[in-house]
PDB file of N, CA and C in Angstrom:
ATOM      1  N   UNK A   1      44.308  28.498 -24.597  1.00  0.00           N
ATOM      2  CA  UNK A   1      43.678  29.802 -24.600  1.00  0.00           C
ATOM      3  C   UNK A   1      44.371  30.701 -23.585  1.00  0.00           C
ATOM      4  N   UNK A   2      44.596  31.780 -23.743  1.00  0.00           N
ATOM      5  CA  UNK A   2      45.218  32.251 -23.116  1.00  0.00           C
ATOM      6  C   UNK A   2      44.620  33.919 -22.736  1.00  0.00           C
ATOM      7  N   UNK A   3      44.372  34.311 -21.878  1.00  0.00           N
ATOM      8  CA  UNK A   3      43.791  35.475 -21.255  1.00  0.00           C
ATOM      9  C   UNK A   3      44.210  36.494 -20.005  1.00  0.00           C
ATOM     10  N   UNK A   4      44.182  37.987 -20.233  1.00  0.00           N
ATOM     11  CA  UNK A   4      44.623  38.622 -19.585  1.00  0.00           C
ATOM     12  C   UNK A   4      44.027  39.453 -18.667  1.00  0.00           C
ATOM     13  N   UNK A   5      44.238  39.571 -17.665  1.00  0.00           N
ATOM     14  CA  UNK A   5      43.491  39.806 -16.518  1.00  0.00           C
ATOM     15  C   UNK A   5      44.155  41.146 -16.223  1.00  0.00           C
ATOM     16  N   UNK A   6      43.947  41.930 -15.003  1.00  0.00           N
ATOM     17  CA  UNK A   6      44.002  43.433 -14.707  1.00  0.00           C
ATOM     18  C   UNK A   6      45.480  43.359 -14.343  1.00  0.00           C
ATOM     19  N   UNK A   7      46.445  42.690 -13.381  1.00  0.00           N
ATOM     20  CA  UNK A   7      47.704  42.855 -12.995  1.00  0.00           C
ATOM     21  C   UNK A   7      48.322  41.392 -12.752  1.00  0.00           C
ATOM     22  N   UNK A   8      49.856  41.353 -13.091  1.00  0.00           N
ATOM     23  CA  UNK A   8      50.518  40.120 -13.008  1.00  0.00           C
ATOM     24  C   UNK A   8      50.750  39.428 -11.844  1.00  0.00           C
ATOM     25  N   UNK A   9      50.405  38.472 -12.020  1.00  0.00           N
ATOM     26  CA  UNK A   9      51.078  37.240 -10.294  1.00  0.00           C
ATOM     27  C   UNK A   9      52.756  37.892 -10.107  1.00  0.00           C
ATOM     28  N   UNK A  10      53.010  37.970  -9.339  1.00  0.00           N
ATOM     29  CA  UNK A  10      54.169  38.819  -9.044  1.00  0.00           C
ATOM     30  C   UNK A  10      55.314  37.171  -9.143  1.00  0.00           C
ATOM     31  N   UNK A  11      55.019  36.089  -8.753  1.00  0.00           N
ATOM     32  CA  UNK A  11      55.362  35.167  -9.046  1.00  0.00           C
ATOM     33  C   UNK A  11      55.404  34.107 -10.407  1.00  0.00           C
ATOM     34  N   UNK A  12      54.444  34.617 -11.114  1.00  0.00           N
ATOM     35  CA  UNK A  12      54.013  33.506 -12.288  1.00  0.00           C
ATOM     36  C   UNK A  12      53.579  32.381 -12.077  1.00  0.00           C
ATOM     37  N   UNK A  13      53.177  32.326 -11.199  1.00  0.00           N
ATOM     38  CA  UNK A  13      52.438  30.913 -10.816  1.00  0.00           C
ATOM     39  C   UNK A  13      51.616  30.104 -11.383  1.00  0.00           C
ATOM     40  N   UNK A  14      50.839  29.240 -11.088  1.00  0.00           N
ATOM     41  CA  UNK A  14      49.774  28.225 -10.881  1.00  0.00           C
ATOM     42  C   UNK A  14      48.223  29.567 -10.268  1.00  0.00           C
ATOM     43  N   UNK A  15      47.685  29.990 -10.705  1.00  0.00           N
ATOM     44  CA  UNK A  15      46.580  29.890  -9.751  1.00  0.00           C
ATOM     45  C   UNK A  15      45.372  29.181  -9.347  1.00  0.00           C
ATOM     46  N   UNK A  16      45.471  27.933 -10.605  1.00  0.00           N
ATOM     47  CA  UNK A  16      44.352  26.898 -10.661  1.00  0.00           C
ATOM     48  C   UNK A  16      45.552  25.414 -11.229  1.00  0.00           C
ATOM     49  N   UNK A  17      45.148  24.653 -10.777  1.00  0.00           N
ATOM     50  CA  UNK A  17      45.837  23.190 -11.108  1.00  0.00           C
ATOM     51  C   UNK A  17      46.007  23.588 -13.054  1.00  0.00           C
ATOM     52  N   UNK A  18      46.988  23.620 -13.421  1.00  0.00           N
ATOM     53  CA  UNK A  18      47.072  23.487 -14.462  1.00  0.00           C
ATOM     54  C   UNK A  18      47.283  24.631 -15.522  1.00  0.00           C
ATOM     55  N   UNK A  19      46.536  25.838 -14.632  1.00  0.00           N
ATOM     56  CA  UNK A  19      46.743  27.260 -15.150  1.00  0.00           C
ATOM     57  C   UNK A  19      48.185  28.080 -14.674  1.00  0.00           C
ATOM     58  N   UNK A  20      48.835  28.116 -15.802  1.00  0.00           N
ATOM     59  CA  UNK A  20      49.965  29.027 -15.475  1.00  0.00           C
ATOM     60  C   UNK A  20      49.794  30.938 -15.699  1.00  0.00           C
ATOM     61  N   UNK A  21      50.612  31.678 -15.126  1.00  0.00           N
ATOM     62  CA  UNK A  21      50.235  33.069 -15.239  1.00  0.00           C
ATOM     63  C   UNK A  21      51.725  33.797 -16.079  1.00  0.00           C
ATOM     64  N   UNK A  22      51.814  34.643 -16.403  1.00  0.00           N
ATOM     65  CA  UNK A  22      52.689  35.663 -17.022  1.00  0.00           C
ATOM     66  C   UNK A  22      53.459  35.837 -16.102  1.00  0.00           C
ATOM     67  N   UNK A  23      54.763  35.869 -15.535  1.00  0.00           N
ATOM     68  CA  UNK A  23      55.203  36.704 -14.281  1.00  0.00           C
ATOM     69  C   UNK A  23      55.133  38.068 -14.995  1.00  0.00           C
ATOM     70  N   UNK A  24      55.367  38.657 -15.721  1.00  0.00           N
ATOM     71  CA  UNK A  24      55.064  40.510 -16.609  1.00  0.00           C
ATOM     72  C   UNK A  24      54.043  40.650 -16.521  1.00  0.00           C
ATOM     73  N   UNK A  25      53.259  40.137 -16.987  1.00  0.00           N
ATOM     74  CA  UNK A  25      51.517  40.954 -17.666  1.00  0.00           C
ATOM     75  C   UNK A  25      50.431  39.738 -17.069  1.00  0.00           C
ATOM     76  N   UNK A  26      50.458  38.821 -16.236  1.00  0.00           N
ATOM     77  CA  UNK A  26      49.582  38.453 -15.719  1.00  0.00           C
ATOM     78  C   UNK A  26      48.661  37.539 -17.147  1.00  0.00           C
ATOM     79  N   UNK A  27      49.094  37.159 -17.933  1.00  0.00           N
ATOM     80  CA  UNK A  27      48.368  36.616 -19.088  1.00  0.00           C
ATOM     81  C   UNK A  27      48.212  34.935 -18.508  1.00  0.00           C
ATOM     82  N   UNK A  28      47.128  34.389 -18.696  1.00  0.00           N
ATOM     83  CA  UNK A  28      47.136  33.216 -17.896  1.00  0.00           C
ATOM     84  C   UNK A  28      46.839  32.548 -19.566  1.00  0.00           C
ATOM     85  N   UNK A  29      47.059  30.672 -18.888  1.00  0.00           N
ATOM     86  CA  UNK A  29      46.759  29.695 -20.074  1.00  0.00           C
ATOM     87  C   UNK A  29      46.803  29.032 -19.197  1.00  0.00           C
ATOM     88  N   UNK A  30      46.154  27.558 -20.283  1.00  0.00           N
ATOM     89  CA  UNK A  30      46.150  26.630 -19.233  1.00  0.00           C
ATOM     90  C   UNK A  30      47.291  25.550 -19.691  1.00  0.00           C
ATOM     91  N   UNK A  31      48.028  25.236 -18.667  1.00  0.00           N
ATOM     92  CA  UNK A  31      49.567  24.523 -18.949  1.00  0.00           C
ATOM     93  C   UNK A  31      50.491  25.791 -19.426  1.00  0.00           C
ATOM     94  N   UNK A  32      51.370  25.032 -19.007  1.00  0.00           N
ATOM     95  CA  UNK A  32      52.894  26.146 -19.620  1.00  0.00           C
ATOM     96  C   UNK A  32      52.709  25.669 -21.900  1.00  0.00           C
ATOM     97  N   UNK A  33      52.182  26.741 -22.715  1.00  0.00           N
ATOM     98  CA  UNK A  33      52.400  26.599 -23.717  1.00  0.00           C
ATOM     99  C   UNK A  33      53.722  26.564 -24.261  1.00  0.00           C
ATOM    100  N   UNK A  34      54.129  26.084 -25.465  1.00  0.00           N
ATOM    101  CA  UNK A  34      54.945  25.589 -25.950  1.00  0.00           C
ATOM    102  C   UNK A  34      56.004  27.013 -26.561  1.00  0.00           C
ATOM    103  N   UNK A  35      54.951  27.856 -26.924  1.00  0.00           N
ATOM    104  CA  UNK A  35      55.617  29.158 -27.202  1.00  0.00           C
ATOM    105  C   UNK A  35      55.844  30.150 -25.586  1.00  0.00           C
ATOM    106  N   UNK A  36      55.745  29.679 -24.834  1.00  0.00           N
ATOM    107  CA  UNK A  36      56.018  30.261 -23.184  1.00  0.00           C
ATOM    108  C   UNK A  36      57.694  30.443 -23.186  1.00  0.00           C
ATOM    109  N   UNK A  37      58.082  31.470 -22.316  1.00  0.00           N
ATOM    110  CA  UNK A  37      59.568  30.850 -22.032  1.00  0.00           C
ATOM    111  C   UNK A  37      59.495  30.893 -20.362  1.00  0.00           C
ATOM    112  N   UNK A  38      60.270  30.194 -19.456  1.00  0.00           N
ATOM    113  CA  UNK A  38      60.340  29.472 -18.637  1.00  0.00           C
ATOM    114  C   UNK A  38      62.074  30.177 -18.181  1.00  0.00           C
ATOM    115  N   UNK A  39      61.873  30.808 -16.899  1.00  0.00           N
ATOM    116  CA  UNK A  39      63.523  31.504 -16.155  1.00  0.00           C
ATOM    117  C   UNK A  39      63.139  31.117 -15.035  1.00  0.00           C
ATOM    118  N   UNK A  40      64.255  30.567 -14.047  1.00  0.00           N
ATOM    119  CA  UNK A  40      64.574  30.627 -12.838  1.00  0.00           C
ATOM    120  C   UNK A  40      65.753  31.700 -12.688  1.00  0.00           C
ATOM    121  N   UNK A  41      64.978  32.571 -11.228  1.00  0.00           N
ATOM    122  CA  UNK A  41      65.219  33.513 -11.193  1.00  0.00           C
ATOM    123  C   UNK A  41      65.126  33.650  -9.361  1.00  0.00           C
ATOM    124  N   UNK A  42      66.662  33.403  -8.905  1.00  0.00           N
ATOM    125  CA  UNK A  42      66.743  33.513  -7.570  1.00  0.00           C
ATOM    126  C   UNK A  42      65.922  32.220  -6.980  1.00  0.00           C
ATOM    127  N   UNK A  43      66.046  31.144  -7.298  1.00  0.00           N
ATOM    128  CA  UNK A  43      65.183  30.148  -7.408  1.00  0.00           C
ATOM    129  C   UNK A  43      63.724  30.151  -7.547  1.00  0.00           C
ATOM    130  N   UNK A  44      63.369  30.788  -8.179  1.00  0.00           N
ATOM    131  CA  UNK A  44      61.850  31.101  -8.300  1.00  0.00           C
ATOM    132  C   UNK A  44      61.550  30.488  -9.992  1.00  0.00           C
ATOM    133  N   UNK A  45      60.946  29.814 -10.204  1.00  0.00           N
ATOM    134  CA  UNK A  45      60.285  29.763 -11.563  1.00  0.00           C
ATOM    135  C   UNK A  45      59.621  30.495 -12.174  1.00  0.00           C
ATOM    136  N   UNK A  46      59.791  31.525 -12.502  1.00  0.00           N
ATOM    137  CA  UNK A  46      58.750  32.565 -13.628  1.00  0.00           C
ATOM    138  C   UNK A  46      58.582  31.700 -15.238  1.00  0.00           C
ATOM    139  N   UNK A  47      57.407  31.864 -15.398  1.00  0.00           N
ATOM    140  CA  UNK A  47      56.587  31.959 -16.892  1.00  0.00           C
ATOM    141  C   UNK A  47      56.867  33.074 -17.550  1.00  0.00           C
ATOM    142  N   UNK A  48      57.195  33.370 -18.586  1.00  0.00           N
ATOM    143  CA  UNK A  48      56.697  34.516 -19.702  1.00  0.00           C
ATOM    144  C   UNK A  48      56.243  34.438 -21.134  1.00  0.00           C
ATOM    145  N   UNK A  49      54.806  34.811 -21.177  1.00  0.00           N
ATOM    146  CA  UNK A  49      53.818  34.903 -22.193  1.00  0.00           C
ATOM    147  C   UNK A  49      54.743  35.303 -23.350  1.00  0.00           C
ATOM    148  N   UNK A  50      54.499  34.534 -24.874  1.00  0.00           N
ATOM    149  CA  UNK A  50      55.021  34.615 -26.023  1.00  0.00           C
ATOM    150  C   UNK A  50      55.345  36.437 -26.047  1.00  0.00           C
ATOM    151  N   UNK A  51      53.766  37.012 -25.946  1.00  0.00           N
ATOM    152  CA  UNK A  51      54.242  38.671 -26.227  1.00  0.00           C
ATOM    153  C   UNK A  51      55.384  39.099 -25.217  1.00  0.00           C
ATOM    154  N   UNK A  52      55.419  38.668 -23.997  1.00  0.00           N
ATOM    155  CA  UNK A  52      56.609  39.684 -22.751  1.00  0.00           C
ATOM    156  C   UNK A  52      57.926  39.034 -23.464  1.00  0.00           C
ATOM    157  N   UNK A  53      58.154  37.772 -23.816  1.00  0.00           N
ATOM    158  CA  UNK A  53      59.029  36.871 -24.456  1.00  0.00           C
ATOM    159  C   UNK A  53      59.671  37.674 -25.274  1.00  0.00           C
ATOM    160  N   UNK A  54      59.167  38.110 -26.477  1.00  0.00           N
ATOM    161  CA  UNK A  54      59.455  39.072 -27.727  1.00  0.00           C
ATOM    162  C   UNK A  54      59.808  39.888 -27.394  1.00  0.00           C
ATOM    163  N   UNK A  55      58.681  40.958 -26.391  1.00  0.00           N
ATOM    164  CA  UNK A  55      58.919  42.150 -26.410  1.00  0.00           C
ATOM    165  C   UNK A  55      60.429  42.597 -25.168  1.00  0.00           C
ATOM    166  N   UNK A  56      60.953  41.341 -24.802  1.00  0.00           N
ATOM    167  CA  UNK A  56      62.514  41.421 -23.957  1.00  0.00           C
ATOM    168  C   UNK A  56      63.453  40.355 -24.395  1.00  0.00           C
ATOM    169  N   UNK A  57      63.202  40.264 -25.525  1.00  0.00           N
ATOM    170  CA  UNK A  57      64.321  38.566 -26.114  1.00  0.00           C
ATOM    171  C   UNK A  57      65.586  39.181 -25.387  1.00  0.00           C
ATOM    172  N   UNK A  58      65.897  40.016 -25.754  1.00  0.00           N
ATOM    173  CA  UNK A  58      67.462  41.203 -25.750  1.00  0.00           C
ATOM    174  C   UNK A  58      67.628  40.431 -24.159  1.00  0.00           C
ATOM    175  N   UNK A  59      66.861  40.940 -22.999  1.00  0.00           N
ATOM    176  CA  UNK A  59      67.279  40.790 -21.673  1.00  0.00           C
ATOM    177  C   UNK A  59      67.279  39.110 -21.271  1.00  0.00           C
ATOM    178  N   UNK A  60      66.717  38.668 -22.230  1.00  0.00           N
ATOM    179  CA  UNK A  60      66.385  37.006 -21.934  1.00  0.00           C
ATOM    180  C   UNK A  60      67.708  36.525 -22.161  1.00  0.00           C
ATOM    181  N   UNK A  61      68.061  36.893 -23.530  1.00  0.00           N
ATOM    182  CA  UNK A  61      68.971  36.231 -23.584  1.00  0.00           C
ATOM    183  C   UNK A  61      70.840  36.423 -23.045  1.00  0.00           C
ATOM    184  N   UNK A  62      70.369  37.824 -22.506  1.00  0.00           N
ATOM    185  CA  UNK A  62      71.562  38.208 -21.962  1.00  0.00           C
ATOM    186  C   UNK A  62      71.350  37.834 -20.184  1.00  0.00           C
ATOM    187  N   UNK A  63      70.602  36.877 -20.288  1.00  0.00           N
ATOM    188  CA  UNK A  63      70.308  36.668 -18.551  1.00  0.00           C
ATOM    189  C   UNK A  63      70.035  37.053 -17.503  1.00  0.00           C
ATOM    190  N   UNK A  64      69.921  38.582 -18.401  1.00  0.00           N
ATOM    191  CA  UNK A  64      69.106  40.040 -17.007  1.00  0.00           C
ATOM    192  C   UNK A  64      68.038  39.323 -16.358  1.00  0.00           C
ATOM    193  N   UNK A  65      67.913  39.293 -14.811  1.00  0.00           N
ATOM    194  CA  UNK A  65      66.766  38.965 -14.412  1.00  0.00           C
ATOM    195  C   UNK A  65      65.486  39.927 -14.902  1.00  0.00           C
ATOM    196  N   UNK A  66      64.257  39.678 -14.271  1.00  0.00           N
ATOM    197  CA  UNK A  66      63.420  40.528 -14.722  1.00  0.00           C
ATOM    198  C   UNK A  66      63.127  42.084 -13.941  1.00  0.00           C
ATOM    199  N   UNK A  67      63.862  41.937 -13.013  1.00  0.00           N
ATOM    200  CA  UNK A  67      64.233  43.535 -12.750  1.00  0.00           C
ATOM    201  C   UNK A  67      64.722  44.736 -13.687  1.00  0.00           C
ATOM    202  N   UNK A  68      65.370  43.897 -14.006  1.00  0.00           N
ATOM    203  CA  UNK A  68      65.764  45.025 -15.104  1.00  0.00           C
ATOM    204  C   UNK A  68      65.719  45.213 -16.761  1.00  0.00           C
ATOM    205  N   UNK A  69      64.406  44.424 -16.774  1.00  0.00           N
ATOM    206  CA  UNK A  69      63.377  44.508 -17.650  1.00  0.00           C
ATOM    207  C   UNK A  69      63.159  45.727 -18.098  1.00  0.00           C
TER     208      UNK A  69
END
């Protein structure tokens, strides 16, 4: 299940054992879902929710960090 809250973890984190967050839009689930995509970024692990996923394939796959999103 997956749910969106007012602003994104600036990290994408964990905020509960098991709950991962959006690093974009703050969309939480519980576990990293299978449709998630998954960047290290300056050694940081960011999450991104299926919709932020889609709506930047272009920068994903050209390896833009998410700055320049």
């Amino acid at each position: 299940m997956t749910t969106r809250p007012d602003g994104p973890d600036e990290e994408g984190s964990a905020t509960e054992p098991g709950t991962v967050l959006c690093a974009r839009c703050g969309a939480a689930a519980d576990g990293p879902p299978a449709s998630w995509t998954l960047s290290v970024e300056a050694g940081v692990r960011r999450h991104y929710c299926e919709v932020c996923s889609r709506e930047n394939l272009r920068a994903i796959e050209g390896r833009l960090d998410a700055e320049w999103w």
